[in-house]
PDB file of N, CA and C in Angstrom:
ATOM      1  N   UNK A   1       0.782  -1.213   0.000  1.00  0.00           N
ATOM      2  CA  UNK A   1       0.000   0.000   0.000  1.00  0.00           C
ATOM      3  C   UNK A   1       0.829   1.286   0.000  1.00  0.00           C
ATOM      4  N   UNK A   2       1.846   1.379   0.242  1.00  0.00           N
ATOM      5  CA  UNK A   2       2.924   2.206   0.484  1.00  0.00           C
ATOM      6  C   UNK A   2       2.904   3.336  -1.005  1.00  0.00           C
ATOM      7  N   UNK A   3       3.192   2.285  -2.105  1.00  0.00           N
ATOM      8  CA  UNK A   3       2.932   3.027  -3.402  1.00  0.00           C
ATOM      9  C   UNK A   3       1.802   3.474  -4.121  1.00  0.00           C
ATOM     10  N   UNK A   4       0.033   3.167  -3.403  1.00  0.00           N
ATOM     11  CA  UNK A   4      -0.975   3.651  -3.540  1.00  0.00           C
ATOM     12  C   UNK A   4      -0.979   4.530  -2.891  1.00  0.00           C
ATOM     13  N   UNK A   5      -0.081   5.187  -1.485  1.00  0.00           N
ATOM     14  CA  UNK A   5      -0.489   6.372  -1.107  1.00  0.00           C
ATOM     15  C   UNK A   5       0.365   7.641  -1.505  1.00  0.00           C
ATOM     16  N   UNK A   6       1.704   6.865  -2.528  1.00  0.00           N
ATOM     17  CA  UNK A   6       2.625   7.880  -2.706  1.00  0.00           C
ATOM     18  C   UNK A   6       2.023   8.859  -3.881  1.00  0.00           C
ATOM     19  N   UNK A   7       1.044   7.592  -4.680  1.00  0.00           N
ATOM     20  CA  UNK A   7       0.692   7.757  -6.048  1.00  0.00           C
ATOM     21  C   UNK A   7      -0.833   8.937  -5.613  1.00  0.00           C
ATOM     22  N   UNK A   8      -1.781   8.618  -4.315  1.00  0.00           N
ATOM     23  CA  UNK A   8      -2.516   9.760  -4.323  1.00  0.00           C
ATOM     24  C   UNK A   8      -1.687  10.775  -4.337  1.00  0.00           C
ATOM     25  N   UNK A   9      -0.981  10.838  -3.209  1.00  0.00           N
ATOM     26  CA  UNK A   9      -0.748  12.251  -2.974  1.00  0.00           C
ATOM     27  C   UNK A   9       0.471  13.330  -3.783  1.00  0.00           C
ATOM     28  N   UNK A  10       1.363  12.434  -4.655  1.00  0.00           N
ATOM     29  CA  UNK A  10       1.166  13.138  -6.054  1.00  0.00           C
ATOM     30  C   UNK A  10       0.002  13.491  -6.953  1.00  0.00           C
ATOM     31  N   UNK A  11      -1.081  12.884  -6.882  1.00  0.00           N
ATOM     32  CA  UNK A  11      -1.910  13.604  -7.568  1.00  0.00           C
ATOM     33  C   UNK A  11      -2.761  14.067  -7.059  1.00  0.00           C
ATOM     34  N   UNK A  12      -2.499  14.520  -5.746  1.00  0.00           N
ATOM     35  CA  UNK A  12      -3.511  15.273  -4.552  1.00  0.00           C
ATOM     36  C   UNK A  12      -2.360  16.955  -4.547  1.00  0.00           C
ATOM     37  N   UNK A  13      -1.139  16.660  -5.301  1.00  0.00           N
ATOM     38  CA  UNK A  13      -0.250  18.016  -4.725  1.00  0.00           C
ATOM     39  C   UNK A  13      -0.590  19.150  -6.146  1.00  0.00           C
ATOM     40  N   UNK A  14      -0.820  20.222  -5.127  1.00  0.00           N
ATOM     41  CA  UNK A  14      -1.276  21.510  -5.852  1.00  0.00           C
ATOM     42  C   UNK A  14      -0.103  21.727  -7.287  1.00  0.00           C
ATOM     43  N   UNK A  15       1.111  21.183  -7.114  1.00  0.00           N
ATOM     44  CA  UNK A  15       1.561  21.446  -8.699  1.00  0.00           C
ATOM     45  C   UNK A  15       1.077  20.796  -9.943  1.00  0.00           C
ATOM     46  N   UNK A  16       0.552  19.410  -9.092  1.00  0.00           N
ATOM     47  CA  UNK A  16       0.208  17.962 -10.301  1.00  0.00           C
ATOM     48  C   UNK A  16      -1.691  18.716 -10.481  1.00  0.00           C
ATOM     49  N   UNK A  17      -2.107  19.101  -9.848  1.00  0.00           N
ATOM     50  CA  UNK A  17      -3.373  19.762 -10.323  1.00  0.00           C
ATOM     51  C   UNK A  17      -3.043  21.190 -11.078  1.00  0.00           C
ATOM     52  N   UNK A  18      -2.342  22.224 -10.278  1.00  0.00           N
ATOM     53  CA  UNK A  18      -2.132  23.423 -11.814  1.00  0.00           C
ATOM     54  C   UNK A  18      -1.528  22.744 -13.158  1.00  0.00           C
ATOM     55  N   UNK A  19      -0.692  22.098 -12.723  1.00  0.00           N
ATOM     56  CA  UNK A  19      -0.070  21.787 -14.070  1.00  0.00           C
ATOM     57  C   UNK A  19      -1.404  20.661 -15.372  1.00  0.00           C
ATOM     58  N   UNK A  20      -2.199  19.984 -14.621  1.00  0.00           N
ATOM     59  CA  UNK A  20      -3.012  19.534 -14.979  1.00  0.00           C
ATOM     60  C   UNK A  20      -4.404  20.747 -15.446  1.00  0.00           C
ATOM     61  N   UNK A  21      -4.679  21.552 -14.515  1.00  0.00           N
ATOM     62  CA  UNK A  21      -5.474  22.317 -15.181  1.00  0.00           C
ATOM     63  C   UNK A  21      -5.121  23.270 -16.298  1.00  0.00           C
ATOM     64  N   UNK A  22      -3.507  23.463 -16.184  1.00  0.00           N
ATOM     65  CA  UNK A  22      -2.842  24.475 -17.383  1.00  0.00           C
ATOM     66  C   UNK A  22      -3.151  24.036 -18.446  1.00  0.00           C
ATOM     67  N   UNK A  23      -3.156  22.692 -18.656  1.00  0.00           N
ATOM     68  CA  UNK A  23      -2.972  21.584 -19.811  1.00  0.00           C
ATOM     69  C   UNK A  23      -4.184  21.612 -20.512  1.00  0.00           C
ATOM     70  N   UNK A  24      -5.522  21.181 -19.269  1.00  0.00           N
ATOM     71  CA  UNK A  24      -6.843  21.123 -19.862  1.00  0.00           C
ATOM     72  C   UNK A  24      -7.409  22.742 -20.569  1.00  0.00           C
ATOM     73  N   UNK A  25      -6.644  23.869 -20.090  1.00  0.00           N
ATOM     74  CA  UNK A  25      -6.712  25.146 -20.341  1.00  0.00           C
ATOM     75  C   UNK A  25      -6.487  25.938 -21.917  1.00  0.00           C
ATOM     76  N   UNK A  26      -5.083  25.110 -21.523  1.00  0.00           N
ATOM     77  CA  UNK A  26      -4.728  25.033 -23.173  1.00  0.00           C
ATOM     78  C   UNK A  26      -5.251  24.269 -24.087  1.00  0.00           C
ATOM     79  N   UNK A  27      -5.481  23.252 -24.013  1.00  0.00           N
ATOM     80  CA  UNK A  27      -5.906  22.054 -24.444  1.00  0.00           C
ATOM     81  C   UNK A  27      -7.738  22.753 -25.094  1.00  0.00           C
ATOM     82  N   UNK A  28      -8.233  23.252 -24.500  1.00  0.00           N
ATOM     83  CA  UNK A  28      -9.576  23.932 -25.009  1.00  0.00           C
ATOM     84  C   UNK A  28      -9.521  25.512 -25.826  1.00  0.00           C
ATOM     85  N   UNK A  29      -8.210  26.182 -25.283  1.00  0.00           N
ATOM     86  CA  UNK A  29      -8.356  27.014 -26.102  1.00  0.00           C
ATOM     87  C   UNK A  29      -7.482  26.977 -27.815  1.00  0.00           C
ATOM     88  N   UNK A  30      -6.635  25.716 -28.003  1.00  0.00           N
ATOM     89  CA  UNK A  30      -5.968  24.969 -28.892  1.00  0.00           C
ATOM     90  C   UNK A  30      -7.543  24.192 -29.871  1.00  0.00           C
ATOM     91  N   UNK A  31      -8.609  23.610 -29.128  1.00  0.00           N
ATOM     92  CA  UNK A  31      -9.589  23.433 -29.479  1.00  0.00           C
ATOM     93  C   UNK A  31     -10.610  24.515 -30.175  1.00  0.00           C
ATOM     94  N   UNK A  32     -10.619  25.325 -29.422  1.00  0.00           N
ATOM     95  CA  UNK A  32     -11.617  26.938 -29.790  1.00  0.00           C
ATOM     96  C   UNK A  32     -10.579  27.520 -31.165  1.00  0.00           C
ATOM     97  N   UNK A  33      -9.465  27.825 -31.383  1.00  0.00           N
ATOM     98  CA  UNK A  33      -9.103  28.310 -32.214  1.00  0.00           C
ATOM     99  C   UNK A  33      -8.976  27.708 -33.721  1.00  0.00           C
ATOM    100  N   UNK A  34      -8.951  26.350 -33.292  1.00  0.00           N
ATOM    101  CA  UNK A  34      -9.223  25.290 -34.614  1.00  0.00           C
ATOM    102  C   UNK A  34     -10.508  25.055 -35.473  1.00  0.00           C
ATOM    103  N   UNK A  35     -11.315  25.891 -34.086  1.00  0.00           N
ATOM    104  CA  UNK A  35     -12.648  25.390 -34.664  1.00  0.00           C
ATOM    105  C   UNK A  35     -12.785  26.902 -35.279  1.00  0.00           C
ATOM    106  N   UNK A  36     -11.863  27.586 -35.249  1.00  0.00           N
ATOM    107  CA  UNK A  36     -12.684  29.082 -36.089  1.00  0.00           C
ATOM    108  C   UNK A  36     -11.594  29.265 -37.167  1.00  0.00           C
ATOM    109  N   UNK A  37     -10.257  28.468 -37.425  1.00  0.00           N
ATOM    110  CA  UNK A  37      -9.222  28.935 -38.749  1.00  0.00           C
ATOM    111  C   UNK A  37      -8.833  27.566 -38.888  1.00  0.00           C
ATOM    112  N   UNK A  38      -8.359  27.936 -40.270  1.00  0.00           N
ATOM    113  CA  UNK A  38      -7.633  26.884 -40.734  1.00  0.00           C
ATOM    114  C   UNK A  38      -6.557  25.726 -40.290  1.00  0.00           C
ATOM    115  N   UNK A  39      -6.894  24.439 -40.365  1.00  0.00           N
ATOM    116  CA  UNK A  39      -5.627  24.056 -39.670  1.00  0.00           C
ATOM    117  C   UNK A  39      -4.092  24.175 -40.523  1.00  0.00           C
ATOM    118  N   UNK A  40      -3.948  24.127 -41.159  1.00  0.00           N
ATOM    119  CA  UNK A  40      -3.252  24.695 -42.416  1.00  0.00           C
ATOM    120  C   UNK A  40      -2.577  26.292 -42.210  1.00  0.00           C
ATOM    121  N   UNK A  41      -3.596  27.133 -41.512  1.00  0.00           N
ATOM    122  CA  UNK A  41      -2.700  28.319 -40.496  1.00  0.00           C
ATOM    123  C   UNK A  41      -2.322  28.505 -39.575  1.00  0.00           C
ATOM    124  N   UNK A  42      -3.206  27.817 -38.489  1.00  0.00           N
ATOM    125  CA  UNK A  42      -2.630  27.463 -37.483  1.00  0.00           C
ATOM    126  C   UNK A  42      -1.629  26.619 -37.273  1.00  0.00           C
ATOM    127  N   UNK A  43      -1.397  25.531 -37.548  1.00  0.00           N
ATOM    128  CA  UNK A  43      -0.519  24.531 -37.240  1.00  0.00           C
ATOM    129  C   UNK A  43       1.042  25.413 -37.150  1.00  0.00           C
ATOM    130  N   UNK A  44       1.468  26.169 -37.891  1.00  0.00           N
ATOM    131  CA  UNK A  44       2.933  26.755 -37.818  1.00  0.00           C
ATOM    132  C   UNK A  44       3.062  27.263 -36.577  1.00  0.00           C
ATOM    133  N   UNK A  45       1.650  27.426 -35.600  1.00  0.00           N
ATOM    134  CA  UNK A  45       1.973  28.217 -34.398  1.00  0.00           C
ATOM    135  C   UNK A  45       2.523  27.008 -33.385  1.00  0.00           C
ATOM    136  N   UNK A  46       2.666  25.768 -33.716  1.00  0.00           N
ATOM    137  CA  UNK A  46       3.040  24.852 -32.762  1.00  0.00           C
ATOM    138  C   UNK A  46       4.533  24.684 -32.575  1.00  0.00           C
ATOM    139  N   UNK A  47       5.082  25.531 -33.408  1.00  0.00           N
ATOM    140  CA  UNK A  47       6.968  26.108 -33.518  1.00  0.00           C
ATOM    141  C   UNK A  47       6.888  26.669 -32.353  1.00  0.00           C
ATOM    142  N   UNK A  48       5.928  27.540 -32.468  1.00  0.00           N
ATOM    143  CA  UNK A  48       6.679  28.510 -31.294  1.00  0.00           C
ATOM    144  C   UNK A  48       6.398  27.724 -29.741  1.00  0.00           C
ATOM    145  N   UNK A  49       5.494  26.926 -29.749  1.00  0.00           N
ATOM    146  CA  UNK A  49       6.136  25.794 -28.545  1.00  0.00           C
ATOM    147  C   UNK A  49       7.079  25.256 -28.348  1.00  0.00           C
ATOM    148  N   UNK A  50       7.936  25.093 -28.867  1.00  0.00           N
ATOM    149  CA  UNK A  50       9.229  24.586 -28.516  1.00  0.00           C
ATOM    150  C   UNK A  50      10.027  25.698 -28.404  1.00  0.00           C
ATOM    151  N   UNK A  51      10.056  26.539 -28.519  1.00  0.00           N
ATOM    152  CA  UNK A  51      10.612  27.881 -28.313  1.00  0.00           C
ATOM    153  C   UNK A  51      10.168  28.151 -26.806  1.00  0.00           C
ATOM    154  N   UNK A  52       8.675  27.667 -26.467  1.00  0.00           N
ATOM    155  CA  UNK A  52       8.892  28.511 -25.147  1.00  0.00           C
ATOM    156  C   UNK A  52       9.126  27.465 -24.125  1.00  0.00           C
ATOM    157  N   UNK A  53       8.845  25.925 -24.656  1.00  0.00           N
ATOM    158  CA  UNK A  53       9.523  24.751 -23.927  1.00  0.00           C
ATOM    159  C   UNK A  53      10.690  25.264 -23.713  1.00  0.00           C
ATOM    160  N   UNK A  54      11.974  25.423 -24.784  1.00  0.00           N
ATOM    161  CA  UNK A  54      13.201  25.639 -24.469  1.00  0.00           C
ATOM    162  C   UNK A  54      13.797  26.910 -23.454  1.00  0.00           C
ATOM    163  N   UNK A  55      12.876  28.040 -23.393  1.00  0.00           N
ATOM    164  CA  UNK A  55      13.269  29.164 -22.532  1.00  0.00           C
ATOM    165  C   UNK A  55      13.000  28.979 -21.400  1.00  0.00           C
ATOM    166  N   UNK A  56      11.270  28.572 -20.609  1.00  0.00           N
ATOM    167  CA  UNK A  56      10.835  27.595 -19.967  1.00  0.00           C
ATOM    168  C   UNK A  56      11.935  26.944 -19.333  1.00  0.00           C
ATOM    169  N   UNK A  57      12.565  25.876 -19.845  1.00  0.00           N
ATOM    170  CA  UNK A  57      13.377  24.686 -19.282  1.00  0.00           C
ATOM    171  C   UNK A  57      14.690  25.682 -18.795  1.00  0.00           C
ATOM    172  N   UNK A  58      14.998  26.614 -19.535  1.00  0.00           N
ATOM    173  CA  UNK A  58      15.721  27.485 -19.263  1.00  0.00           C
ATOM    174  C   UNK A  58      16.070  28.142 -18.071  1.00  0.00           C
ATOM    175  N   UNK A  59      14.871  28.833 -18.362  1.00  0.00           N
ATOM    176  CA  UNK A  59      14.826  29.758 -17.102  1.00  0.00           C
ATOM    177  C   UNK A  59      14.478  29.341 -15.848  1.00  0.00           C
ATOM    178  N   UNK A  60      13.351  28.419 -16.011  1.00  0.00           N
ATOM    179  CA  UNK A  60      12.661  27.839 -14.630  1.00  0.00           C
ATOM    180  C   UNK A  60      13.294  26.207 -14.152  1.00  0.00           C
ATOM    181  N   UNK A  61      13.380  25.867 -14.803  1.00  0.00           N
ATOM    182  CA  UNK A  61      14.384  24.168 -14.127  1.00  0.00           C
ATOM    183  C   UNK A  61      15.552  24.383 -14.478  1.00  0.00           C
ATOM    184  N   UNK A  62      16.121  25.908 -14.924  1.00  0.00           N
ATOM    185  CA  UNK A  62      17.892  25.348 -14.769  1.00  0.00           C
ATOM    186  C   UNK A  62      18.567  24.561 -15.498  1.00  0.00           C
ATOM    187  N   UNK A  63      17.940  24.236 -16.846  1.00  0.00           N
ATOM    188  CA  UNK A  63      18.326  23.555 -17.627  1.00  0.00           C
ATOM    189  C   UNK A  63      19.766  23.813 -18.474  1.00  0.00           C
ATOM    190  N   UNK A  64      20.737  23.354 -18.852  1.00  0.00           N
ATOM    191  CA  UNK A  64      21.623  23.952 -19.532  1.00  0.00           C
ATOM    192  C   UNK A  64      21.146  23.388 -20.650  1.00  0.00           C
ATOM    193  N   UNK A  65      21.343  24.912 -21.892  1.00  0.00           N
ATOM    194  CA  UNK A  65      21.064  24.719 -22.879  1.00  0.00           C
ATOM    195  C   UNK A  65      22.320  24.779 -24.090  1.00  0.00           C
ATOM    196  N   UNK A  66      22.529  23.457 -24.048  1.00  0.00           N
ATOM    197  CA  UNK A  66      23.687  23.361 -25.432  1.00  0.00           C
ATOM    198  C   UNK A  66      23.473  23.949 -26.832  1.00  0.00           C
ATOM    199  N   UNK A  67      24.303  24.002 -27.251  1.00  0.00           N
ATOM    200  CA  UNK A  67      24.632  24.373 -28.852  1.00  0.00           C
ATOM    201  C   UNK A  67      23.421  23.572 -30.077  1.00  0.00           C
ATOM    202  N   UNK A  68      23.385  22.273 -29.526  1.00  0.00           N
ATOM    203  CA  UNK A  68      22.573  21.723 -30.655  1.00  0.00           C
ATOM    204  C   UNK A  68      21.241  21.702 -29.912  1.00  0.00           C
ATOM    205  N   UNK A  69      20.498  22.408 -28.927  1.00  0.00           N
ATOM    206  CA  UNK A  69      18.909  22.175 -28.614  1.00  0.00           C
ATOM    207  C   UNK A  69      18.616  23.540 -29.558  1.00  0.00           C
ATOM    208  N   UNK A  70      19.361  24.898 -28.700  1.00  0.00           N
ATOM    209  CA  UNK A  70      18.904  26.271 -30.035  1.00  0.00           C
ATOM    210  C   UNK A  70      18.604  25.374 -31.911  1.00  0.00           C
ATOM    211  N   UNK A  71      19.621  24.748 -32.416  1.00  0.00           N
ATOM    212  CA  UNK A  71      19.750  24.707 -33.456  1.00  0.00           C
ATOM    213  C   UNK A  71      18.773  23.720 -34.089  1.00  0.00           C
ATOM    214  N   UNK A  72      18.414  22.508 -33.136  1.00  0.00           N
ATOM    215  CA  UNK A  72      17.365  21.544 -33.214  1.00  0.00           C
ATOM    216  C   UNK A  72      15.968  22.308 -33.174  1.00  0.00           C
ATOM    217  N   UNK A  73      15.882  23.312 -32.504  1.00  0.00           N
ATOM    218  CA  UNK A  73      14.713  23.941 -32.085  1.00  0.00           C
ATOM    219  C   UNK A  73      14.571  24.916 -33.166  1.00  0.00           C
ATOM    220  N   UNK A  74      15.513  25.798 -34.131  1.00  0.00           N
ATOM    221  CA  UNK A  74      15.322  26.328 -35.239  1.00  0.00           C
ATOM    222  C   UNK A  74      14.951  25.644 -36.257  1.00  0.00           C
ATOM    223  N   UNK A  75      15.377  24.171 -36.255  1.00  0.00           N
ATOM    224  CA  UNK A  75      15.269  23.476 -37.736  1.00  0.00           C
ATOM    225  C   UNK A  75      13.688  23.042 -37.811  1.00  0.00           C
ATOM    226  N   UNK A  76      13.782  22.143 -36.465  1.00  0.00           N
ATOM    227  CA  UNK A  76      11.797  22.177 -36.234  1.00  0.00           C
ATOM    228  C   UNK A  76      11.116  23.331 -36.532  1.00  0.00           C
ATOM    229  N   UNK A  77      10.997  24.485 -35.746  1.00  0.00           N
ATOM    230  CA  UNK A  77      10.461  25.368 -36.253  1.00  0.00           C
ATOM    231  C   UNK A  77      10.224  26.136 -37.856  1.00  0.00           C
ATOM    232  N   UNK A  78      11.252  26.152 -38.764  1.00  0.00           N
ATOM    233  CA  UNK A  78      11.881  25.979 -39.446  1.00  0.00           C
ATOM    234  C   UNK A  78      10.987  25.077 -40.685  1.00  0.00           C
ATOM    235  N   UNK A  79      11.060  24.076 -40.401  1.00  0.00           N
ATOM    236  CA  UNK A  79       9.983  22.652 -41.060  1.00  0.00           C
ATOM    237  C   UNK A  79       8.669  23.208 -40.657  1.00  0.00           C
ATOM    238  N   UNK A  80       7.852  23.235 -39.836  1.00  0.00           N
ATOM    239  CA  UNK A  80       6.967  23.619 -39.379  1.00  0.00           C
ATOM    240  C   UNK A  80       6.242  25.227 -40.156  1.00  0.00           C
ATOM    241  N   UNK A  81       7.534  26.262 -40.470  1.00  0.00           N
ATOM    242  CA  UNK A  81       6.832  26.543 -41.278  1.00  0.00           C
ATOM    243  C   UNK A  81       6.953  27.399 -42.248  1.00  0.00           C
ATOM    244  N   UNK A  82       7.941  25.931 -43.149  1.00  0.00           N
ATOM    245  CA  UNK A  82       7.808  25.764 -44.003  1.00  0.00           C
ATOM    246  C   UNK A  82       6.135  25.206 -45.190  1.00  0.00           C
ATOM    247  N   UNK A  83       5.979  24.138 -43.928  1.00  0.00           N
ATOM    248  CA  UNK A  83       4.875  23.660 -44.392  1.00  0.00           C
ATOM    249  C   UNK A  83       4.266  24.422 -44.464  1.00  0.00           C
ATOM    250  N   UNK A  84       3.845  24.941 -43.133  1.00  0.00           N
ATOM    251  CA  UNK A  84       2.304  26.090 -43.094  1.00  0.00           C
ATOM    252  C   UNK A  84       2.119  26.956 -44.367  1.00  0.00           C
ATOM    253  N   UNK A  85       3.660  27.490 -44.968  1.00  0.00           N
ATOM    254  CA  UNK A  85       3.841  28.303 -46.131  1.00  0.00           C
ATOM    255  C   UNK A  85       3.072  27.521 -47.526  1.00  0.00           C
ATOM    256  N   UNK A  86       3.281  26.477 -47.475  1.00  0.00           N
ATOM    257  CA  UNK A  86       3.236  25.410 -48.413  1.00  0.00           C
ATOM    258  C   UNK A  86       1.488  25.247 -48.832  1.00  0.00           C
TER     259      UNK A  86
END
């Protein structure tokens, strides 16, 4: 039972619920905007998520950011929209 109570109360702790409601937050307004434009215009805006993943990881967990995540994170973006152009 030890690991049924570790497992509530991770998902009883106020970060595992904001971070869960951020998600469902986004998650509906990612929904609302699809339902009024193109996915074909929208979709290039999913670049700039990894852009703010990478500053994000940055700034707030201390992440060190090497030479090839910037450059991985331009080329995705990059592809992304390309297509949208396309």
């Amino acid at each position: 039972m030890p690991q049924f109570a570790s497992l509530l109360q991770m998902l009883l702790s106020p970060s595992f619920i904001l971070g869960l409601t951020l998600y469902d937050a986004v998650a509906m307004l990612w929904l609302f905007v699809l339902s009024r434009t193109d996915v074909t215009r929208t979709y290039p805006f999913v670049g700039v998520g990894f852009i703010v993943t990478l500053e994000f990881g940055s700034i707030l967990l201390k992440e060190t950011i090497t030479t090839e995540r910037p450059l991985g994170t331009l080329i995705i973006c990059s592809g992304v929209w390309l297509v949208g152009r396309s």
